[in-house]
Protein backbone atom coordinates (compact mmCIF):
# COMPACT_ATOMS: atom_id res chain seq x y z
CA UNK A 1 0.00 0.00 0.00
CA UNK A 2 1.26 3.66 -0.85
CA UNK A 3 1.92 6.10 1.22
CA UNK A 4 -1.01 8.63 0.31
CA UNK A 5 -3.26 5.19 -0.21
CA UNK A 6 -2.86 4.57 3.69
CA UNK A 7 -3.01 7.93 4.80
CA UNK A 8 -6.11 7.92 3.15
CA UNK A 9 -7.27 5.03 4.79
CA UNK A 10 -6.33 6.53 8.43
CA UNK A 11 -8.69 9.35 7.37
CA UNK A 12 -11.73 6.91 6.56
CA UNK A 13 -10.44 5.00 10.31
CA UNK A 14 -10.71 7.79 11.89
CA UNK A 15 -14.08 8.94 10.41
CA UNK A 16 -15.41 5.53 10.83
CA UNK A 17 -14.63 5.34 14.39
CA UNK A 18 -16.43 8.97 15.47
CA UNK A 19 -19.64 8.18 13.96
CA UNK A 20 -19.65 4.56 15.14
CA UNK A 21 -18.38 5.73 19.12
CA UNK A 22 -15.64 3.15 19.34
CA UNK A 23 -16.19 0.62 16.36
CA UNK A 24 -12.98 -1.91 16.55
CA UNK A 25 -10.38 -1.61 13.56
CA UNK A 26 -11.41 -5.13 12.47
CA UNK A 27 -14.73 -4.40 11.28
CA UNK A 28 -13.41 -1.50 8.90
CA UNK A 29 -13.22 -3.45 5.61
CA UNK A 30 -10.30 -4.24 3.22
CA UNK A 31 -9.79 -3.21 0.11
CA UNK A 32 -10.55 -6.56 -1.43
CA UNK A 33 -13.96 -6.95 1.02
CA UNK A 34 -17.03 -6.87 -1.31
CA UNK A 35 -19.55 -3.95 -0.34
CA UNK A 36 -22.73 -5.57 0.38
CA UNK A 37 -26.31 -3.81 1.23
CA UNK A 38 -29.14 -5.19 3.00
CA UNK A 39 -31.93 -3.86 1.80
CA UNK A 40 -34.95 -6.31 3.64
CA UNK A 41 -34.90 -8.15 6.86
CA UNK A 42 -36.67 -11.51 5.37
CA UNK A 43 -37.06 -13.09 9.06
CA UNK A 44 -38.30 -10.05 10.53
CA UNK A 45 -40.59 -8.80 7.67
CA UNK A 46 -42.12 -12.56 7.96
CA UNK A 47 -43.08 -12.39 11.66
CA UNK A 48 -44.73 -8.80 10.63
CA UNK A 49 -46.51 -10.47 8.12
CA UNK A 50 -47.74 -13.24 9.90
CA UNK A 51 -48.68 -10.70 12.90
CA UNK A 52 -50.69 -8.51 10.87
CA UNK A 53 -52.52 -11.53 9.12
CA UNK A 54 -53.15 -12.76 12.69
CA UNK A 55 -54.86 -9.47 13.64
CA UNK A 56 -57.02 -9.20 10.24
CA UNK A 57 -58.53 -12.61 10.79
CA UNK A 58 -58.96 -11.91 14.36
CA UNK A 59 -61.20 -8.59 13.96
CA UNK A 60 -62.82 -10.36 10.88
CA UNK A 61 -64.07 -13.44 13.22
CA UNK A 62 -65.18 -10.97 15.86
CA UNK A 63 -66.80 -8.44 13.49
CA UNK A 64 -68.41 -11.66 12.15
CA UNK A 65 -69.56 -12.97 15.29
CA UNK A 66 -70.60 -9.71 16.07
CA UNK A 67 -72.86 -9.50 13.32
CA UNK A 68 -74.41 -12.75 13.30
CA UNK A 69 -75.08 -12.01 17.18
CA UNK A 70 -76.79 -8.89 16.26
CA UNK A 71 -78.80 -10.05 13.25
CA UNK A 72 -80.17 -13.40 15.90
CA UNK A 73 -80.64 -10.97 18.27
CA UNK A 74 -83.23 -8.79 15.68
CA UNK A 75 -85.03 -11.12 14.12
CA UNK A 76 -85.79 -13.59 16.68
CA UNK A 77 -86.06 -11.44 19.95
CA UNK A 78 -86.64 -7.77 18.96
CA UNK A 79 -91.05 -7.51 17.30
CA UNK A 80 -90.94 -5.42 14.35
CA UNK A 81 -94.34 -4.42 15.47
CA UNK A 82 -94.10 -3.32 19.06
CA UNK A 83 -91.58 -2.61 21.76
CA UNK A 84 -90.42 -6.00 23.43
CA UNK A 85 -90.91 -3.83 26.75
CA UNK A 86 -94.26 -2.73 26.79
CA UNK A 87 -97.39 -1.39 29.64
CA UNK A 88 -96.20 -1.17 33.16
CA UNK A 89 -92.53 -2.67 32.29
CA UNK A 90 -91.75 0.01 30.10
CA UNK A 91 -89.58 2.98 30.77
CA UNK A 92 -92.52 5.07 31.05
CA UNK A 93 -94.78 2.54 32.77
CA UNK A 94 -98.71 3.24 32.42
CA UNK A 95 -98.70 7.14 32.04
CA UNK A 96 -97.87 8.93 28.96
CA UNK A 97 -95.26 11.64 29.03
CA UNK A 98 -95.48 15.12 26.73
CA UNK A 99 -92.77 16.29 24.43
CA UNK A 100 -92.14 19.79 22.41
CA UNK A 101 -91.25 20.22 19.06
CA UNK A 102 -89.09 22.34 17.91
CA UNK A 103 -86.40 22.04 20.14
CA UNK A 104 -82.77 22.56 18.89
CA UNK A 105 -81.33 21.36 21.40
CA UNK A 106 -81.64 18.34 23.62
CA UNK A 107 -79.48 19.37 26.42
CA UNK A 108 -81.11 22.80 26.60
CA UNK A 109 -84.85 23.93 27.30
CA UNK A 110 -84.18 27.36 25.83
CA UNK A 111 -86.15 28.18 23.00
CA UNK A 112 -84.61 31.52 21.87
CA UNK A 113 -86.06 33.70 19.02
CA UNK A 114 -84.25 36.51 17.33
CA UNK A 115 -85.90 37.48 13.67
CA UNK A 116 -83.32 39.73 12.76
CA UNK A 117 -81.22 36.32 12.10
CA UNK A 118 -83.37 34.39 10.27
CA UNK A 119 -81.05 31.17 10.06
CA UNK A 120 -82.13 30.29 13.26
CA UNK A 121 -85.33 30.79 13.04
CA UNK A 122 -85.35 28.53 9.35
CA UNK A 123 -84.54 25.93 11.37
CA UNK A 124 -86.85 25.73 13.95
CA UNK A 125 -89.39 26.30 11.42
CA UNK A 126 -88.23 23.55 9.26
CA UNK A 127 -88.29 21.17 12.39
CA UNK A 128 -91.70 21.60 13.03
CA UNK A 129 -92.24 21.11 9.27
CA UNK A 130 -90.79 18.10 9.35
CA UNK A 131 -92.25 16.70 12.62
CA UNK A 132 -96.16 17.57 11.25
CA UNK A 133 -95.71 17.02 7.65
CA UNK A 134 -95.51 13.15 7.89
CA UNK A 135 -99.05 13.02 9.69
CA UNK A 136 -100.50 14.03 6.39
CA UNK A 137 -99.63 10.66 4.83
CA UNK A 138 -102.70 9.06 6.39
CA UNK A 139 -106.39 9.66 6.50
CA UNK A 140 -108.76 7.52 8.63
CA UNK A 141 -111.99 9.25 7.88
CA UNK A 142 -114.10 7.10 6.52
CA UNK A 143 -117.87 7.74 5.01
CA UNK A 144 -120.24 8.83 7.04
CA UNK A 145 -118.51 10.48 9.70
CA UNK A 146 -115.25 10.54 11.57
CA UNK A 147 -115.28 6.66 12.52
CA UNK A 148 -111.28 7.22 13.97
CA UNK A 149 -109.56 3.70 14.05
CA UNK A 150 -107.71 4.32 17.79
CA UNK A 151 -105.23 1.22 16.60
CA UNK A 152 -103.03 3.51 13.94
CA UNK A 153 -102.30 7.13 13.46
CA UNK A 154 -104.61 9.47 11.40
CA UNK A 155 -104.71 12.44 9.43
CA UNK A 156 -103.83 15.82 10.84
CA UNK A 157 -104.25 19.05 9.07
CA UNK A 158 -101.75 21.25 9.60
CA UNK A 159 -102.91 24.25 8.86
CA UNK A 160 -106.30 24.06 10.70
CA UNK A 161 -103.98 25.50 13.70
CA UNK A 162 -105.22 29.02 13.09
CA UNK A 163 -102.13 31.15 12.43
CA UNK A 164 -99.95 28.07 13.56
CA UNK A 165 -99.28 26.66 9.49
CA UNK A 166 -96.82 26.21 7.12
CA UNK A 167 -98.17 29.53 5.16
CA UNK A 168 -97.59 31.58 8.30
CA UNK A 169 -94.43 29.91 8.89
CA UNK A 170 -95.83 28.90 12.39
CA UNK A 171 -95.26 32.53 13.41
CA UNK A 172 -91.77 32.39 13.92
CA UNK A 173 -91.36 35.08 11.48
CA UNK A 174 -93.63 37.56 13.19
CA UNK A 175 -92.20 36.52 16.84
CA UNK A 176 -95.00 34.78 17.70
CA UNK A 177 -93.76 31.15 17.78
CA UNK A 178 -95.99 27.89 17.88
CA UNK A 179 -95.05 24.76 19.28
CA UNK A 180 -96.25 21.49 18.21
CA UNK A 181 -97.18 19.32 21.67
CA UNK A 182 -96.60 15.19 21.14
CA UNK A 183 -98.01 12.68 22.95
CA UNK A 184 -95.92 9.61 23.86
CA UNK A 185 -97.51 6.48 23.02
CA UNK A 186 -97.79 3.35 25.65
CA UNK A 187 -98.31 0.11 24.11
CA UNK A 188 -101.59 -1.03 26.49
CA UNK A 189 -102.51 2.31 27.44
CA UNK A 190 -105.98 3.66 26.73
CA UNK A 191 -107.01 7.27 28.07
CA UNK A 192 -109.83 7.15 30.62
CA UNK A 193 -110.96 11.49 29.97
CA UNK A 194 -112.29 13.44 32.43
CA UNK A 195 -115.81 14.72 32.50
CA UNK A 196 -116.81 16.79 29.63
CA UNK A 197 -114.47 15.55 27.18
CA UNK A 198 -113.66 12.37 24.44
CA UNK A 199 -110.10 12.42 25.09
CA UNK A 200 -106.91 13.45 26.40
CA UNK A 201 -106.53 17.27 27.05
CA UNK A 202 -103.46 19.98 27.20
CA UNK A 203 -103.06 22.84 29.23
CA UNK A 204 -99.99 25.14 28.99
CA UNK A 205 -99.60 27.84 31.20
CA UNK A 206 -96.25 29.70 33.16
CA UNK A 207 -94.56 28.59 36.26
CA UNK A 208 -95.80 31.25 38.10
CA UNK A 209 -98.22 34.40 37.80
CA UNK A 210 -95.74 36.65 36.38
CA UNK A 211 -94.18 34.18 33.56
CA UNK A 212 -97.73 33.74 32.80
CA UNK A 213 -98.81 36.98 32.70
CA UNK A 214 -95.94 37.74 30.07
CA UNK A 215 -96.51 35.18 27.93
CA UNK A 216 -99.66 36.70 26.40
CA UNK A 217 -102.61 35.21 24.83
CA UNK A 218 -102.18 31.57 24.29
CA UNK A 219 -103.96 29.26 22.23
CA UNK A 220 -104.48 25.18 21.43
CA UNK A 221 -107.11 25.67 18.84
CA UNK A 222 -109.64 22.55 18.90
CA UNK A 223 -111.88 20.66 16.58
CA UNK A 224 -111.05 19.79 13.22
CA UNK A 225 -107.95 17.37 13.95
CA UNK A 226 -109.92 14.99 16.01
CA UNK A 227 -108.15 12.90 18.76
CA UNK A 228 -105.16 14.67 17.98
CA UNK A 229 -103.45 17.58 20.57
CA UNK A 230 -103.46 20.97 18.51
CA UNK A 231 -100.12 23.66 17.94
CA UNK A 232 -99.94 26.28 20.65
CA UNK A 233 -99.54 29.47 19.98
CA UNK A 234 -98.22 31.88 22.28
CA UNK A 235 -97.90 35.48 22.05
CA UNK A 236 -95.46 36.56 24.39
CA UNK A 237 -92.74 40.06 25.60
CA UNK A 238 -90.22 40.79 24.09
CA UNK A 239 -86.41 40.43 25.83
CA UNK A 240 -88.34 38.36 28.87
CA UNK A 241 -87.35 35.29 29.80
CA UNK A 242 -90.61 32.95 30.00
CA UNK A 243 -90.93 29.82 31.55
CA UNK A 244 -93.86 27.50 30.49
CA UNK A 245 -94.71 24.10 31.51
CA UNK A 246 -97.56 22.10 29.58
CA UNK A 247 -99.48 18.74 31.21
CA UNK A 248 -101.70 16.26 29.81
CA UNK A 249 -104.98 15.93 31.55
CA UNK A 250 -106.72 12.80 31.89
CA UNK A 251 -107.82 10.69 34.66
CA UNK A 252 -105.66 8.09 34.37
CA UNK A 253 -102.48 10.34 33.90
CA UNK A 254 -100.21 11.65 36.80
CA UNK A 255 -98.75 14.69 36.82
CA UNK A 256 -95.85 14.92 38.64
CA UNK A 257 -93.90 18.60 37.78
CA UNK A 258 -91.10 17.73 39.83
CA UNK A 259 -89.74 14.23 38.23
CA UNK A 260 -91.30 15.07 34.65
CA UNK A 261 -94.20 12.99 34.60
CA UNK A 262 -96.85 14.01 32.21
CA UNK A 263 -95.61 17.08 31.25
CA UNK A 264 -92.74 19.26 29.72
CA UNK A 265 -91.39 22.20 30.50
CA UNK A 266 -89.38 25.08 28.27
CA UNK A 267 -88.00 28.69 28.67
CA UNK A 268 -88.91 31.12 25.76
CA UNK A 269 -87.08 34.17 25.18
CA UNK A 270 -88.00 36.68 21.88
CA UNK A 271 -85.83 39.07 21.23
């Protein structure tokens, strides 16, 4: 070996030996040592491979069994045509609750109003279009009279609400909103009415004299929607906070404010 040919070796040495912190002399190569590169790890890339497969069949079986379970499950044990928990085992027992509609948000009773922003307000009004445009689908008046089949849902006219309809926008524009009042329905239930009337009645009204006082003229208008609850319309102040609480009346319904039975309660606020 030459003289500049070693010195140039010393230089790789030396190099060699910072960046590998110590490596020993011996495993610096010759000059006849072939240079060879490893690209793949064949032993380790095969216990990857057969890892992953492992995990693919694994989540297949179980999304499988998962499947199957839930498909038994359906078709055997869940009724397409009523609840499996039904009548006095059900979550609501024997006694109907009430529900609103629209509300925006099912964490929050506040119904707020502002009609100077009216992308809100579309989409309360296109809630309650939504929630009382499927009842149009079916009609059970028959000839002869109003002969009300009390096994399936019937016919409701939406815009026999007085100024509660779609044409009026269910007064949201003009800041006087209506509210469309649901009935829960109990498998096994029948409503026993009170004296006077055929059915199950409403009344809205405020938590106290002054919420009621402010919340104006309110309305459930009655009679051509039979057996059905109507919109209510309330007229209330402006910039007030409102509190209103609505309860079915029947005599075979409780009423129990304080754990929600029978009735529902909201805050309304027009600005």
């Amino acid at each position: 070996m030459s003289t500049s040919n070693y010195t140039r070796y010393g230089r790789l040495h030396s190099l060699l030996t910072l960046f590998n912190n110590g490596t020993d002399s011996q495993d610096v190569p010759s000059e006849n040592t072939p240079l060879v590169f490893r690209v793949f790890n064949w032993p380790a890339l095969q216990v990857h491979c057969q890892r992953l497969l492992y995990f693919v069949v694994f989540y297949a079986l179980l999304a499988a069994f998962f499947f199957c379970y839930m498909s038994w499950l359906m078709y055997f044990q869940v009724s397409r045509d009523y609840p499996t928990v039904t009548g006095a085992h059900s979550a609501l027992g024997m006694n109907p609750g009430l529900s609103f509609v629209p509300n925006p948000d099912i964490f929050n009773s506040l119904i707020r109003i502002r009609p100077r922003i009216p992308l809100p307000i579309y989409a309360l009004n296109d809630q309650i279009t939504d929630n009382t445009g499927c009842l149009e689908r079916e009609d059970c008046v028959k000839e002869g009279g109003l002969t009300q089949d009390p096994e399936r849902p019937c016919f409701y006219d939406v815009n026999a609400g007085g100024p509660c309809n779609m044409i009026n926008g269910f007064g949201y524009d003009t800041a006087q909103p209506c509210f469309a009042l649901k009935m829960n329905q109990v498998y096994g239930w029948l409503p026993e009415p009170v004296d006077g009337a055929d059915g199950v009645l409403v009344r809205c009204e405020g938590y106290d004299e002054n919420d009621t006082n402010n919340l104006g003229f309110s309305a459930i208008p009655p009679g051509k929607n039979p057996g059905k609850l109507g919109n209510g319309t309330f007229r209330s102040m402006r910039y007030t906070l409102i509190r209103v609480r609505c309860y079915l009346i029947a005599r075979n319904i409780h009423v129990d404010f304080e754990h929600g039975k029978g009735t529902v309660s909201f805050e309304l606020l027009v600005e």
